[in-house]
Protein backbone atom coordinates (compact mmCIF):
# COMPACT_ATOMS: atom_id res chain seq x y z
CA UNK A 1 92.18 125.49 114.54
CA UNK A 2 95.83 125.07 114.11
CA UNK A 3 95.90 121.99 116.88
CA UNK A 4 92.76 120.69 115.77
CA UNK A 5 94.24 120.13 112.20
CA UNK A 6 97.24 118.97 113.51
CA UNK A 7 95.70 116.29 115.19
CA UNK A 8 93.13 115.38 112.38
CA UNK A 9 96.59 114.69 110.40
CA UNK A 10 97.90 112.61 112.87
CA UNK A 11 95.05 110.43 113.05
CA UNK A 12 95.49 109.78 109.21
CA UNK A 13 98.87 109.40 109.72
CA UNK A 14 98.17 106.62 112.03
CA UNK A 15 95.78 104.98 109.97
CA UNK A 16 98.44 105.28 106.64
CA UNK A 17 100.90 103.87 109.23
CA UNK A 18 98.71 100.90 109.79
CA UNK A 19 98.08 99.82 106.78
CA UNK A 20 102.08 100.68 106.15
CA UNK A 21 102.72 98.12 109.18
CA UNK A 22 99.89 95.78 108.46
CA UNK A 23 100.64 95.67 104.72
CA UNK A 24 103.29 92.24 105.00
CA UNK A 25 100.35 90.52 106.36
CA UNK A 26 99.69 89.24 102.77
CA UNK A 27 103.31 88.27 102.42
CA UNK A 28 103.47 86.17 105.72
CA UNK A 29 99.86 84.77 104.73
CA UNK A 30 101.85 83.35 102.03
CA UNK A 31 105.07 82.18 103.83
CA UNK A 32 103.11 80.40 106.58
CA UNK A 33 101.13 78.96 103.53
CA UNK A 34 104.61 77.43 101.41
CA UNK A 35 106.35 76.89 104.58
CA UNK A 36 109.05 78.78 103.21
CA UNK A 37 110.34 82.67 103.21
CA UNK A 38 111.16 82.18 99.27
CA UNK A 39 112.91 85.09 98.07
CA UNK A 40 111.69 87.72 100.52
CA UNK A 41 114.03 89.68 102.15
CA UNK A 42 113.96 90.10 106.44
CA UNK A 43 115.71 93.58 106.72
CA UNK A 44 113.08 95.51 105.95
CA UNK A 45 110.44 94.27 108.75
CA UNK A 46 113.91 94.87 111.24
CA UNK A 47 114.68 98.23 110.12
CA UNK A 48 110.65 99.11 110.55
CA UNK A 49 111.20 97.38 113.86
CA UNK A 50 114.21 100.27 114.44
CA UNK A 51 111.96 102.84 113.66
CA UNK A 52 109.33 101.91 115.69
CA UNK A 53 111.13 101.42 118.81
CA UNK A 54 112.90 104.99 118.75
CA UNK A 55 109.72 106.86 118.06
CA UNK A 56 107.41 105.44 120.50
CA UNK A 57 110.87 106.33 123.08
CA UNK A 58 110.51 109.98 121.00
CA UNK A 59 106.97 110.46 122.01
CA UNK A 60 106.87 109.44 125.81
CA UNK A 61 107.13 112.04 128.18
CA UNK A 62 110.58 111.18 128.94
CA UNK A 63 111.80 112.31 125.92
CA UNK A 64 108.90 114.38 124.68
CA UNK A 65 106.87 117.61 126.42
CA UNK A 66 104.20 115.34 128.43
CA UNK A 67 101.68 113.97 125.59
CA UNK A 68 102.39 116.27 122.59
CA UNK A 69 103.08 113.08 120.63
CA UNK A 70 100.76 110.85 121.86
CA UNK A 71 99.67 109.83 118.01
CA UNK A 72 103.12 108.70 117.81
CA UNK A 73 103.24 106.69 120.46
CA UNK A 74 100.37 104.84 119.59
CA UNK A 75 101.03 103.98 116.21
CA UNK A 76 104.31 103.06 116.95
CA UNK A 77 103.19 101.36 119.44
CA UNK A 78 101.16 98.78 117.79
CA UNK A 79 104.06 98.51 115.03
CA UNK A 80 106.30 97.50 117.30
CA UNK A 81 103.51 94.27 118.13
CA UNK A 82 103.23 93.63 114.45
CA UNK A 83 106.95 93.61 113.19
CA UNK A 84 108.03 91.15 115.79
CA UNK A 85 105.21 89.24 114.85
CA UNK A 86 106.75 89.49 110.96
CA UNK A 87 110.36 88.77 112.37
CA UNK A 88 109.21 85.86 114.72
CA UNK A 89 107.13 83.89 111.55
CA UNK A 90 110.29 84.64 109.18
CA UNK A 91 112.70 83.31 111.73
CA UNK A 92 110.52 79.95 111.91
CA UNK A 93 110.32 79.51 108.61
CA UNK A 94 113.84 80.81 107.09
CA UNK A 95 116.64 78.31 106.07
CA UNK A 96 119.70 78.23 109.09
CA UNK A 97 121.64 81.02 107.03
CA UNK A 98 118.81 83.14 106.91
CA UNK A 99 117.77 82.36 110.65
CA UNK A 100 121.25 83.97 111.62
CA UNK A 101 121.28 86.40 109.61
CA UNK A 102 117.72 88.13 110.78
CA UNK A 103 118.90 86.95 114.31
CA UNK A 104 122.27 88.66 114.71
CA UNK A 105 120.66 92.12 113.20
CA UNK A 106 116.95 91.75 115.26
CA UNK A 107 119.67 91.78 118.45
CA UNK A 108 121.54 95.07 116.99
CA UNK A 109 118.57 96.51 116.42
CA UNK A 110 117.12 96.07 120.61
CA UNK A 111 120.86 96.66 121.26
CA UNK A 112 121.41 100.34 119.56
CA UNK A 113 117.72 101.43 121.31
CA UNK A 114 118.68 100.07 124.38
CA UNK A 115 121.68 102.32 124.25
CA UNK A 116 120.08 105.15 122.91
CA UNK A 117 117.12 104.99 125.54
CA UNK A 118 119.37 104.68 128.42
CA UNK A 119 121.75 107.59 127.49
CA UNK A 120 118.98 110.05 126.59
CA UNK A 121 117.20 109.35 129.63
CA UNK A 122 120.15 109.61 132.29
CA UNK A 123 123.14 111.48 130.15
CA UNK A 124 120.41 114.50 129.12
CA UNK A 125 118.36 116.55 131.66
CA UNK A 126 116.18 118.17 129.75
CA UNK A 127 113.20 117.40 127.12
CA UNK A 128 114.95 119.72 124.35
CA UNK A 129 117.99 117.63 124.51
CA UNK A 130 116.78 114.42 124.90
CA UNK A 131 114.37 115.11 121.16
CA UNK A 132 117.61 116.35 119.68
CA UNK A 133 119.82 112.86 120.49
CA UNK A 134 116.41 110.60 119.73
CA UNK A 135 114.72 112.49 117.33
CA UNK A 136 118.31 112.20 115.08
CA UNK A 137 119.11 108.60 115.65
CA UNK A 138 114.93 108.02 115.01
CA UNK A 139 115.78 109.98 111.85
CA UNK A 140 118.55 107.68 110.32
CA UNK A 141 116.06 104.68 111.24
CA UNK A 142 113.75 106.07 109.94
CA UNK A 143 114.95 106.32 106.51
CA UNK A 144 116.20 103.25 106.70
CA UNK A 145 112.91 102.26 106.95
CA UNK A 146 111.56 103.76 104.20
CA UNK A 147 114.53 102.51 101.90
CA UNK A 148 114.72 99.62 103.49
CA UNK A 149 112.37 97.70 100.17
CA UNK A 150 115.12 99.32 97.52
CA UNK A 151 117.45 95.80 98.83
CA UNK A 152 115.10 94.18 95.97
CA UNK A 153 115.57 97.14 93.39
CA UNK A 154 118.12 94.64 91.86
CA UNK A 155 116.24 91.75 91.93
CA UNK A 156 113.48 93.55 90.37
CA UNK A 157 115.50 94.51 87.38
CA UNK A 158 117.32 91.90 86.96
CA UNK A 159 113.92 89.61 86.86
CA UNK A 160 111.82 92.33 85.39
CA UNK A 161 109.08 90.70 87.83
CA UNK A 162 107.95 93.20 91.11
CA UNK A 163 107.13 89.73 92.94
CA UNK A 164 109.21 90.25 95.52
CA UNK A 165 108.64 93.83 96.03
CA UNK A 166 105.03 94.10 97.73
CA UNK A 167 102.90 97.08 95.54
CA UNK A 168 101.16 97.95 99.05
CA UNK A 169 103.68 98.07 101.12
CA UNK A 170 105.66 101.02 98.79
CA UNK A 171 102.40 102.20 98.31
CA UNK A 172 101.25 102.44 102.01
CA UNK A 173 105.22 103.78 102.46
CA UNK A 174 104.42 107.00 100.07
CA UNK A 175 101.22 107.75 101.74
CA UNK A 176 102.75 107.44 105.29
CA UNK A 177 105.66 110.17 104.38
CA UNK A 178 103.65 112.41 102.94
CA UNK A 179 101.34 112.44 105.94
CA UNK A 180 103.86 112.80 108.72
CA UNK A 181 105.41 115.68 106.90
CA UNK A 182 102.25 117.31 107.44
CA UNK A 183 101.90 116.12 110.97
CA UNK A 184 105.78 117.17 111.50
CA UNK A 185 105.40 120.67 109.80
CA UNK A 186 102.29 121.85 111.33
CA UNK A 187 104.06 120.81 115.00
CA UNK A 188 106.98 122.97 113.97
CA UNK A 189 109.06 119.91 114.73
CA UNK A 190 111.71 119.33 112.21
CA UNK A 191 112.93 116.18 113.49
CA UNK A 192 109.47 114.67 112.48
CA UNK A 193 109.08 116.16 109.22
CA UNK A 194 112.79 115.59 108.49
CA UNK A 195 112.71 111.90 107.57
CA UNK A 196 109.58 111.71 105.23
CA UNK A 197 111.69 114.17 103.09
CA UNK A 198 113.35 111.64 102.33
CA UNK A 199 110.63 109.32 102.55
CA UNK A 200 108.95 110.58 100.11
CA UNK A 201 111.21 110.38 96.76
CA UNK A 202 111.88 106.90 98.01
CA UNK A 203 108.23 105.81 98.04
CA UNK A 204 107.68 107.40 94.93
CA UNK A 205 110.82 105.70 93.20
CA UNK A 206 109.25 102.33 94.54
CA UNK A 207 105.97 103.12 92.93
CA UNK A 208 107.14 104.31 89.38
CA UNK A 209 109.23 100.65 89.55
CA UNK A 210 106.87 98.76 90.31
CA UNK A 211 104.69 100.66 87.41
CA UNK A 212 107.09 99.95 85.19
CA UNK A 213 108.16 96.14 85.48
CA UNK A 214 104.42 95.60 85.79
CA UNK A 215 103.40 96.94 82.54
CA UNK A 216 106.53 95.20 81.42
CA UNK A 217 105.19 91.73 82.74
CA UNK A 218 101.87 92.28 81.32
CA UNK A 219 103.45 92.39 77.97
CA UNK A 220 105.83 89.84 77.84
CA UNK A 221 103.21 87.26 79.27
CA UNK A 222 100.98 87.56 76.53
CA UNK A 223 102.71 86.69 73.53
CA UNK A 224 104.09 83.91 75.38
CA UNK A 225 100.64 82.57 75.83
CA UNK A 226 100.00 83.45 72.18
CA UNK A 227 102.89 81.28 71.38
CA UNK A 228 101.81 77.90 73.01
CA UNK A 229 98.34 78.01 71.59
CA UNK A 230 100.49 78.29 68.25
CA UNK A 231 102.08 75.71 68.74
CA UNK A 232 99.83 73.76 70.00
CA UNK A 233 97.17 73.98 66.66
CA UNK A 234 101.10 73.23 64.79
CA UNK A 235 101.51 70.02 66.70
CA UNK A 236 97.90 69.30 65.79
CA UNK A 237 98.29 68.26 62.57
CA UNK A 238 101.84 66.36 63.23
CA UNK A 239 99.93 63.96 65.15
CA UNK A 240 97.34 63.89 63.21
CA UNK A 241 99.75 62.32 60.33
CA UNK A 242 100.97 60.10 62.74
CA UNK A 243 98.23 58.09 63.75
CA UNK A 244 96.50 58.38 59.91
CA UNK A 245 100.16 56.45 59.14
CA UNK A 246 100.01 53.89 61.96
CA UNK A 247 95.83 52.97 60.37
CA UNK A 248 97.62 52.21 57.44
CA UNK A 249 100.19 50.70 58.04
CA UNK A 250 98.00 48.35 60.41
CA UNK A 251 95.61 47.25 57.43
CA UNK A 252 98.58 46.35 55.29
């Protein structure tokens, strides 16, 4: 019962981490549309990147007990596909500064797993080790990756617009944490469960912002609409005076 559970929850867990990974679709749809990354930020699609890298090394038998963590590897799997896909259409489309920028950390990021990957695998001799050194380095990317959309916090409150935060993809961020805490508890794996503790608070900070400046834009929009149709009927009668005064003045 206990392993059949555990596995339901990893299946949801995989389909939360889809949607997670799939979720900048929409944004790309729109930077391939404008030509143009706008505003949107490339760190966060590199730090998922990270993340994905280290835990499909996690959950191969080199690292891992045989398959234990085969649901990790596959999710991760395919999210390694679809954030190089992200990182490839923003490096197209980003201005020269941005270019380098997503450039020179993309190659830290391949660098630091390359490392990691070759040191676990030859340095440690044993699976318990070899979790321990991965699963903690995993761990740091990982909550990268789930803070990684906080770089716009600023922007959003400065603005008061969630524009450039994406609702699903903090959404799809919550639901993912809370799932692979229950995946990572119910394995008795710490180093699984460890990072959606943090995950968690983060995605749920996201949310309540994005709540909040939404409500707030909802508000502020409509009296502004309010306004122009106010001064539109005011304007009305302005030129209504003026071309009354030019009739006149033309029959004199």
């Amino acid at each position: 019962m206990g392993d059949r559970l555990r596995l339901a929850v990893g299946i949801m867990g995989n389909a939360s981490s889809l949607l997670l990974y799939a979720a900048p679709i929409l944004t790309f749809t729109r930077v391939i549309r404008k030509r143009s990354t706008e505003e949107f930020s490339c760190i966060p699609y590199i730090v998922a990147l990270s993340n994905c890298l280290l835990y499909t090394w996690y959950g191969l038998p080199v690292v891992s007990y045989k398959w234990e963590n085969f649901p990790v590897i596959t999710i991760n799997g395919l999210g390694i596909i679809l954030e190089l896909s992200f990182i490839f259409i923003y490096l197209w489309f980003a201005p020269t500064r941005g270019k380098i920028k997503a450039g020179t950390t993309t190659t830290m990021v391949m660098v630091i797993f390359t490392v990691t990957a070759i040191i676990s695998a030859f340095v440690f001799h044993d699976h318990h080790h070899r979790k321990v050194f991965v699963g903690t380095i995993g761990l740091v990317a990982s909550v990268a990756m789930y803070a990684a959309p906080l770089v716009v916090v600023k922007q959003v409150i400065m603005t008061k617009s969630v524009e450039f935060m994406p609702f699903y993809l903090s959404f799809f961020s919550f639901l993912a944490s809370v799932l692979w805490l229950a995946y990572g508890l119910l394995s008795h794996d710490l180093l699984l469960a460890s990072p959606n503790l943090v995950g968690l608070p983060l995605g749920i900070l996201q949310l309540g912002l994005y709540c909040k400046y939404r409500k707030r834009g909802i508000i502020e929009e409509e009296p502004s609409k309010w306004d122009l149709e106010h001064n539109n009927l005011q304007e009305k009668p302005k030129h209504m005076q003026l071309s009354m005064n030019e009739d006149i003045n033309g029959k004199i």
